[in-house]
N, C-alpha and C. Protein backbone atom coordinates (compact mmCIF):
# COMPACT_ATOMS: atom_id res chain seq x y z
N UNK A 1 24.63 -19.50 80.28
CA UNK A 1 24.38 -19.60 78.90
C UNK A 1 22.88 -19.42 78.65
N UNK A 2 22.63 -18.65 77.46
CA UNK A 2 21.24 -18.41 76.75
C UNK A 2 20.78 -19.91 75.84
N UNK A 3 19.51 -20.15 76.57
CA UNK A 3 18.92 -20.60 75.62
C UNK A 3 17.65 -19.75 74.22
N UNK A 4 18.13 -20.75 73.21
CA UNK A 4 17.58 -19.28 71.69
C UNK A 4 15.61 -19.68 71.75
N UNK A 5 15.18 -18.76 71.37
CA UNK A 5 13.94 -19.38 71.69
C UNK A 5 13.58 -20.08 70.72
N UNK A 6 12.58 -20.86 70.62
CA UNK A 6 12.18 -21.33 69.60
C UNK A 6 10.88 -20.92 68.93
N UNK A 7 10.17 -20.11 69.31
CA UNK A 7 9.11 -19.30 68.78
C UNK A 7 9.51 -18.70 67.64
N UNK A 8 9.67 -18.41 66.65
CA UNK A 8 9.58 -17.58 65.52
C UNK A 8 8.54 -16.40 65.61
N UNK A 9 8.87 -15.38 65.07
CA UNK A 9 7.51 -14.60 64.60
C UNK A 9 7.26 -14.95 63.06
N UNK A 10 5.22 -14.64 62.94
CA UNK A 10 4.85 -14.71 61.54
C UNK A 10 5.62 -14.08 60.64
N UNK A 11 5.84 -15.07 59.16
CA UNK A 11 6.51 -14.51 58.07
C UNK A 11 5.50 -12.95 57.45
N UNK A 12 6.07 -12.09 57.10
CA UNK A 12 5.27 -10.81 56.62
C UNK A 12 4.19 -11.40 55.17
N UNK A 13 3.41 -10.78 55.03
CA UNK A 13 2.76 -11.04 53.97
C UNK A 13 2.59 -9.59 53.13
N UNK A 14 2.53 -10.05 51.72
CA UNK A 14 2.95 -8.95 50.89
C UNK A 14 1.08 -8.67 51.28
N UNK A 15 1.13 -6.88 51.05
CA UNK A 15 -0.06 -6.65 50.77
C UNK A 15 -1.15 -6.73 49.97
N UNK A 16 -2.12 -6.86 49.95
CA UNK A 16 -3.04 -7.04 49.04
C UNK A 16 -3.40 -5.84 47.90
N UNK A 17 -3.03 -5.70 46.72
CA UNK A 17 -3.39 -4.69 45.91
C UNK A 17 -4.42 -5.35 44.52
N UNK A 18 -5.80 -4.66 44.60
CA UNK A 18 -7.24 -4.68 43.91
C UNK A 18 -6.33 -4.03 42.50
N UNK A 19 -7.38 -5.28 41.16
CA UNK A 19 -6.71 -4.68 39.88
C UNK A 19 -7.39 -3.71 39.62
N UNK A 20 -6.64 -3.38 38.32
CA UNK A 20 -6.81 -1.82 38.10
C UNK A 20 -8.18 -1.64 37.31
N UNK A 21 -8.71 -0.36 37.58
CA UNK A 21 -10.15 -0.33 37.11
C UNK A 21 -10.24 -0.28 35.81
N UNK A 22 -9.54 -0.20 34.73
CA UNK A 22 -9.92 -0.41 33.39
C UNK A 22 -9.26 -1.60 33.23
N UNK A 23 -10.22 -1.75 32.21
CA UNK A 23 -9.66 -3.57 31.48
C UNK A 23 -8.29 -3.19 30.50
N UNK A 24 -7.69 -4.24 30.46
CA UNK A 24 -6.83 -4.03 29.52
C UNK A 24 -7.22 -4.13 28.11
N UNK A 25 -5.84 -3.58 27.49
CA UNK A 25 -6.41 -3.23 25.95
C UNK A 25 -6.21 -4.74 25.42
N UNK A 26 -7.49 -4.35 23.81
CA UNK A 26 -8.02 -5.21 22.82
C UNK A 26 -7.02 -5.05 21.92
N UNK A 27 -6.60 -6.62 21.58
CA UNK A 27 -6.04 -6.23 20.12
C UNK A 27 -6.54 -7.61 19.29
N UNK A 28 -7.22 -6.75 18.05
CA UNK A 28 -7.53 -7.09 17.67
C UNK A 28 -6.75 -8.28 16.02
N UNK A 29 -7.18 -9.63 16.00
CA UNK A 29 -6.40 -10.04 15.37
C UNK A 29 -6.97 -10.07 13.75
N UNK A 30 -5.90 -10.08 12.92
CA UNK A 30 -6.27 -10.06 12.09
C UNK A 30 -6.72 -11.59 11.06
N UNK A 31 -8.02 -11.65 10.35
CA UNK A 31 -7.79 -13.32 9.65
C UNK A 31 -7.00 -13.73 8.34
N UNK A 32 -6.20 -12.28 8.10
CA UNK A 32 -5.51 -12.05 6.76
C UNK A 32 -6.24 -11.05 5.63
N UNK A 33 -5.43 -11.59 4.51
CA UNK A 33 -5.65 -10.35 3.64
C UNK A 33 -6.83 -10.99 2.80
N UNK A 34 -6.97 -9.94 2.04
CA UNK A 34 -8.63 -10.80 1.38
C UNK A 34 -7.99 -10.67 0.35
N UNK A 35 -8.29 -11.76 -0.55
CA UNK A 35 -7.95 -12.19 -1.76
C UNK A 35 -8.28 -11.46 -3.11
N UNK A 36 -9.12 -10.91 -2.96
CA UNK A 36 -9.47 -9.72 -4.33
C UNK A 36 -8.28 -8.69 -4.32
N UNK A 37 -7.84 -8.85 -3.24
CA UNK A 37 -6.90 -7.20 -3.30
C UNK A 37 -5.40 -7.88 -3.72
N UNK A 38 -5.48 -8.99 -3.45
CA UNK A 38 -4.07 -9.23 -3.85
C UNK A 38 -4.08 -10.18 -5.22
N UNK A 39 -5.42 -10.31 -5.82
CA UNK A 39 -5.54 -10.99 -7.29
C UNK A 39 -5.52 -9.80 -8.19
N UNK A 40 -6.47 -8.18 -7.09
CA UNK A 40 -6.38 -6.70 -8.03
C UNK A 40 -4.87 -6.85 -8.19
N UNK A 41 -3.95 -6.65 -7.58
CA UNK A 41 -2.66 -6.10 -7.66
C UNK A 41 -2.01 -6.88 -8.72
N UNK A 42 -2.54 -8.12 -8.60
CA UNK A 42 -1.52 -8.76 -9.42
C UNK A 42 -1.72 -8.32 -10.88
N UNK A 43 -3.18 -9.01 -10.74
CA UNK A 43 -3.76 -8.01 -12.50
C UNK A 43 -3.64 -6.83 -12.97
N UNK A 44 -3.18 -5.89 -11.59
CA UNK A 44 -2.89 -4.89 -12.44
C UNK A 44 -1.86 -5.02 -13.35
N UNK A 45 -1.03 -5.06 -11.69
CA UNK A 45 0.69 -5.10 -12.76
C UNK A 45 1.00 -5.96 -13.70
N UNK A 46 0.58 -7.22 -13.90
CA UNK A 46 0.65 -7.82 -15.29
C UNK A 46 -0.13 -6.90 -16.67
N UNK A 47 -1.06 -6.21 -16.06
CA UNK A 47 -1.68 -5.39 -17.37
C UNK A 47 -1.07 -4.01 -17.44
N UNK A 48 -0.22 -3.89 -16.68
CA UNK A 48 0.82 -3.09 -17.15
C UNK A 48 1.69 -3.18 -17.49
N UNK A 49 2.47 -3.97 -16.79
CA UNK A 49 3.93 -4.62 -17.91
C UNK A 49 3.57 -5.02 -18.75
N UNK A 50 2.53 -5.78 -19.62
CA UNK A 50 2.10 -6.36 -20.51
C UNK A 50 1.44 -5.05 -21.82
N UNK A 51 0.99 -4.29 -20.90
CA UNK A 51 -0.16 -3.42 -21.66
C UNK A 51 1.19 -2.08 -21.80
N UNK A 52 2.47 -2.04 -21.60
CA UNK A 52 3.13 -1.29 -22.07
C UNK A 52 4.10 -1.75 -23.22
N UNK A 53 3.93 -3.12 -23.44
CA UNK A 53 4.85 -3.64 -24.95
C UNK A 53 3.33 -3.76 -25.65
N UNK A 54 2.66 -5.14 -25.43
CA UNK A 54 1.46 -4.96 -26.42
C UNK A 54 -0.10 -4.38 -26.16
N UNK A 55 -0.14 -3.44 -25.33
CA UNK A 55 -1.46 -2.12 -25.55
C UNK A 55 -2.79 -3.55 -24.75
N UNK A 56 -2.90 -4.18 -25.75
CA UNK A 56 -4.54 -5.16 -25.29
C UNK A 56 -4.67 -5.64 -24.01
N UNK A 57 -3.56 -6.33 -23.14
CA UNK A 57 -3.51 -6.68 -21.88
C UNK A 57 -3.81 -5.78 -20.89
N UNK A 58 -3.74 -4.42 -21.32
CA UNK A 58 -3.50 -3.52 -19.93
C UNK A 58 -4.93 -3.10 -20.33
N UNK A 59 -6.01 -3.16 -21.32
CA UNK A 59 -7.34 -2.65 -21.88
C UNK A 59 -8.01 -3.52 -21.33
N UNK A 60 -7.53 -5.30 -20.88
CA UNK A 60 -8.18 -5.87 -20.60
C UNK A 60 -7.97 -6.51 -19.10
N UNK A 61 -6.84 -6.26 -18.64
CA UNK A 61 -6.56 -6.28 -17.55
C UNK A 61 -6.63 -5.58 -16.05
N UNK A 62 -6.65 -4.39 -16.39
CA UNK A 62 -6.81 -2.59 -16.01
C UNK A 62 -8.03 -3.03 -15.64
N UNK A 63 -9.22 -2.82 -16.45
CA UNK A 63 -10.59 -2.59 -15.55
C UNK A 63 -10.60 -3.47 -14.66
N UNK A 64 -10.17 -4.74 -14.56
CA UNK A 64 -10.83 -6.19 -13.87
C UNK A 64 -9.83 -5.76 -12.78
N UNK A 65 -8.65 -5.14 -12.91
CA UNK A 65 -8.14 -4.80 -11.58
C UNK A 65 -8.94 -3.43 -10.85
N UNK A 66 -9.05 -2.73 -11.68
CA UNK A 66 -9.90 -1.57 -11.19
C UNK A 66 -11.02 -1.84 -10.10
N UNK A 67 -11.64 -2.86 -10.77
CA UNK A 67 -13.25 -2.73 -9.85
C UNK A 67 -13.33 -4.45 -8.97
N UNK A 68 -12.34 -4.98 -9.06
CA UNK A 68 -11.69 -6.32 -8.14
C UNK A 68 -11.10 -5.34 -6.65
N UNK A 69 -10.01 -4.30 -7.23
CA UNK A 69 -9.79 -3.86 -6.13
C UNK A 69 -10.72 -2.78 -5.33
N UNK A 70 -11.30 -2.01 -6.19
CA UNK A 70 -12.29 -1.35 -5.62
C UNK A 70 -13.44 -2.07 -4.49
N UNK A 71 -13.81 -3.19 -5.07
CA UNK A 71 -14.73 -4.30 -4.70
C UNK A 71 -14.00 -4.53 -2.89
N UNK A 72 -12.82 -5.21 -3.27
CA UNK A 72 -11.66 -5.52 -2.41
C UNK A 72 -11.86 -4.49 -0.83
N UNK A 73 -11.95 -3.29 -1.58
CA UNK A 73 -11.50 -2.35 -0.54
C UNK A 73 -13.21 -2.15 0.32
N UNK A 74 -14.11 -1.89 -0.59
CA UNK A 74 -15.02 -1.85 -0.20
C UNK A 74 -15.53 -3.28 1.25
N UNK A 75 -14.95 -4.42 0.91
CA UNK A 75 -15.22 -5.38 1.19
C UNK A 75 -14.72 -5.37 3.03
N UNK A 76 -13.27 -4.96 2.54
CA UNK A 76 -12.29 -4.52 3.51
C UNK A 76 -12.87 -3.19 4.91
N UNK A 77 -13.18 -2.31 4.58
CA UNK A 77 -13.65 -1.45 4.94
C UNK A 77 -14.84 -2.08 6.13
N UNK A 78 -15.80 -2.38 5.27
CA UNK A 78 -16.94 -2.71 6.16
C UNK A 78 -16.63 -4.23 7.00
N UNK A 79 -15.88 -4.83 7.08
CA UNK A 79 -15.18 -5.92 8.04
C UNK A 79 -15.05 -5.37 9.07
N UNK A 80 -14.69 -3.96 9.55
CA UNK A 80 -14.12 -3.46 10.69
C UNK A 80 -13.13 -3.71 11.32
N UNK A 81 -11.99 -3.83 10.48
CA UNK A 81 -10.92 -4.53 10.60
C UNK A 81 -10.66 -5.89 10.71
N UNK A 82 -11.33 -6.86 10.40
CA UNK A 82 -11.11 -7.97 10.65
C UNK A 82 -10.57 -9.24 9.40
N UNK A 83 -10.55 -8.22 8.72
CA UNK A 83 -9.74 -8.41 7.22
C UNK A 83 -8.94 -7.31 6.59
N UNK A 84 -7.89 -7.79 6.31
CA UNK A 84 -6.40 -6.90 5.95
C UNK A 84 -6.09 -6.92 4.65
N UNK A 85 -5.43 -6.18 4.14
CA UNK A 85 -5.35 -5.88 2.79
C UNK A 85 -5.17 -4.83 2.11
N UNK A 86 -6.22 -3.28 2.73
CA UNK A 86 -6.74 -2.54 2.49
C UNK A 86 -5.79 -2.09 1.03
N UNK A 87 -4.44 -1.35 2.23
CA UNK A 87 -3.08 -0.68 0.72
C UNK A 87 -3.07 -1.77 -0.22
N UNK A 88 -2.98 -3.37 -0.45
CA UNK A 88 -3.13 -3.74 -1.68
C UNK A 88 -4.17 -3.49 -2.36
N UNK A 89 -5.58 -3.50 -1.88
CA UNK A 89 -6.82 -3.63 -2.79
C UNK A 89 -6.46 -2.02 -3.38
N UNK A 90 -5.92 -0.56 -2.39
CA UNK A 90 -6.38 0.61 -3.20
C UNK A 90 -4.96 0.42 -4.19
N UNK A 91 -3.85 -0.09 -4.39
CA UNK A 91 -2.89 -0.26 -4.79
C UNK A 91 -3.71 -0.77 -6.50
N UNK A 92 -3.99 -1.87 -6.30
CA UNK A 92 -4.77 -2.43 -7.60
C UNK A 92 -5.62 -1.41 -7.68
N UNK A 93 -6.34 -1.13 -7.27
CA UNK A 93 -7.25 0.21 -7.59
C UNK A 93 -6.66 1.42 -8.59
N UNK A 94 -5.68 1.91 -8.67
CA UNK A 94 -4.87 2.64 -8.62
C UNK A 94 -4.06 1.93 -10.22
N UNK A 95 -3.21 0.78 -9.68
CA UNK A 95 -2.18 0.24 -11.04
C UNK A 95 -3.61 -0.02 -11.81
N UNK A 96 -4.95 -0.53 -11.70
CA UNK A 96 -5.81 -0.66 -12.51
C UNK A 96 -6.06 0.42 -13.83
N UNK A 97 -6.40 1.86 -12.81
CA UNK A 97 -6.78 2.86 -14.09
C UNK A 97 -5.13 3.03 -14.97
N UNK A 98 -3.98 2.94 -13.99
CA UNK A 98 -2.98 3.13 -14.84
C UNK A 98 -3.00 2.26 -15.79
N UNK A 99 -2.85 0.79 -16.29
CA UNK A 99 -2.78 0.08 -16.50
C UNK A 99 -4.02 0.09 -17.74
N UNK A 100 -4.86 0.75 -17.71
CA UNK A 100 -6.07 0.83 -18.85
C UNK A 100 -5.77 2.17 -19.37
N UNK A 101 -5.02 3.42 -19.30
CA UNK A 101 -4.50 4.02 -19.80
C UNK A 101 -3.40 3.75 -20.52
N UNK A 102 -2.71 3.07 -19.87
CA UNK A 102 -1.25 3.12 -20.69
C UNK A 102 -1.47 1.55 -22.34
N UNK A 103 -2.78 0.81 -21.66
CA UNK A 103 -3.06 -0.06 -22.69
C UNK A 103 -3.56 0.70 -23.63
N UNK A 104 -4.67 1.62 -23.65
CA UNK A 104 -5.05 2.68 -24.43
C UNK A 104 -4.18 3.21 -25.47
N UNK A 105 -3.58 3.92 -24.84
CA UNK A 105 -2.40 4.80 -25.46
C UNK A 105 -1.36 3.60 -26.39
N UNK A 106 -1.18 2.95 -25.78
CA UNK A 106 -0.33 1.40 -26.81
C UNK A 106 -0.99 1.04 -27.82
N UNK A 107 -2.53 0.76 -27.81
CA UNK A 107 -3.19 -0.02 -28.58
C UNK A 107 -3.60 1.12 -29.60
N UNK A 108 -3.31 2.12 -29.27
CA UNK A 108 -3.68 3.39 -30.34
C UNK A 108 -2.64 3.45 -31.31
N UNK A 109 -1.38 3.47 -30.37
CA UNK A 109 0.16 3.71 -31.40
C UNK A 109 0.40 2.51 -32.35
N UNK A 110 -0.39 1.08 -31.87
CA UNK A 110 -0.13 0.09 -32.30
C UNK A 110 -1.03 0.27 -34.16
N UNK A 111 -2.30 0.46 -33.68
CA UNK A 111 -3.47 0.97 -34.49
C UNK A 111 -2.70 1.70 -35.05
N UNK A 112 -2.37 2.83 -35.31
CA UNK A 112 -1.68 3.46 -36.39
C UNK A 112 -0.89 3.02 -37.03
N UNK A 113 0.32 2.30 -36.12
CA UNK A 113 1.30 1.66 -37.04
C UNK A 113 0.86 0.85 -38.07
N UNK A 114 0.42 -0.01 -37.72
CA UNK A 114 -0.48 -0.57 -38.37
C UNK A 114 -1.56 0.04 -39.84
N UNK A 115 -1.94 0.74 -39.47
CA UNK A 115 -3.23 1.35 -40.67
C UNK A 115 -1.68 1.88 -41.48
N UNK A 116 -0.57 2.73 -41.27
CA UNK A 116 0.10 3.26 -41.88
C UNK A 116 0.81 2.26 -42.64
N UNK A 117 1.02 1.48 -42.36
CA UNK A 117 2.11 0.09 -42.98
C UNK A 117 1.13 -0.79 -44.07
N UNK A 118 -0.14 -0.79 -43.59
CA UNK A 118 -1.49 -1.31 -45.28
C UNK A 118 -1.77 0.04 -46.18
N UNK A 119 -1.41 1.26 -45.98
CA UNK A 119 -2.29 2.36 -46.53
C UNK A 119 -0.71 2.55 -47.57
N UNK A 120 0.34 2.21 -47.36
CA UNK A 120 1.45 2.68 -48.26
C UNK A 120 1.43 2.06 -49.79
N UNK A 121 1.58 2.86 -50.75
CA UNK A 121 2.00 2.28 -52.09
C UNK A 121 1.36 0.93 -52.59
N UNK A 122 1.03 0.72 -53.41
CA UNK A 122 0.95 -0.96 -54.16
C UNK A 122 1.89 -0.73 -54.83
N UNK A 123 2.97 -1.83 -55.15
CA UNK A 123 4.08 -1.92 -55.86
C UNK A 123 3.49 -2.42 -57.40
C-alpha cells in the first residue's frame, strides 16, 4: 500500500496586471438648474396665456422674461457646466419676445375696441 504525500504544491497566484495608463473619465455633476431660467419660463408663459385674453400681461410680462432668461443663459454658459438649465433659460428667452408680441397685438385690438365703442353716436 501507498502512502499519499503530504506535501502539497504552492496554490497558483493570479498574475499581476499594472492599471491602465489613462485615468478614467470625469463626470461632471451637476448643482441644478439656476433659478432665473425657470422664473423666465414661468413668466413667460403666464404672459402669454394671460397676454392672449387681456394684451397688458404679456407687455409686461414678455420683457422681464426676455432679459431674466437671457441673463439666465448668459449666467449658465459661463459656469462651465456646473449649472443646468440652459433649454429653460433660452425657452423663456424665446416665450418672452412671443409673449410681448402677442400682448402688443391684444392691447392694440383692445385699444380700438375700445376708442370705437366712446367715438359712436350721442343718443
Amino acid at each position: 500500500m501507498s502512502v499519499p504525500n503530504p506535501v502539497q504544491p504552492p496554490a497558483q497566484i493570479a498574475p499581476y496586471h499594472p492599471p491602465p495608463a489613462y485615468p478614467p473619465p470625469q463626470y461632471r455633476s451637476s448643482q441644478g438648474i439656476d433659478n432665473r431660467a425657470v422664473i423666465a419660463l414661468a413668466l413667460a408663459i403666464t404672459g402669454l396665456v394671460l397676454g392672449v385674453v387681456l394684451g397688458l400681461p404679456g407687455l409686461i410680462c414678455g420683457p422681464i422674461a426676455y432679459f431674466m432668461g437671457r441673463s439666465a443663459a448668459t449666467r449658465i454658459e459661463a459656469s462651465g457646466g456646473a449649472v443646468g438649465g440652459r433649454n429653460l433659460a433660452l425657452f423663456g428667452w424665446i416665450f418672452g419676445i412671443v409673449a410681448t408680441a402677442v400682448g402688443a397685438v391684444v392691447s392694440l385690438i383692445w385699444l380700438v375696441i375700445y376708442l370705437y365703442s366712446i367715438s359712436g353716436p350721442t343718443p
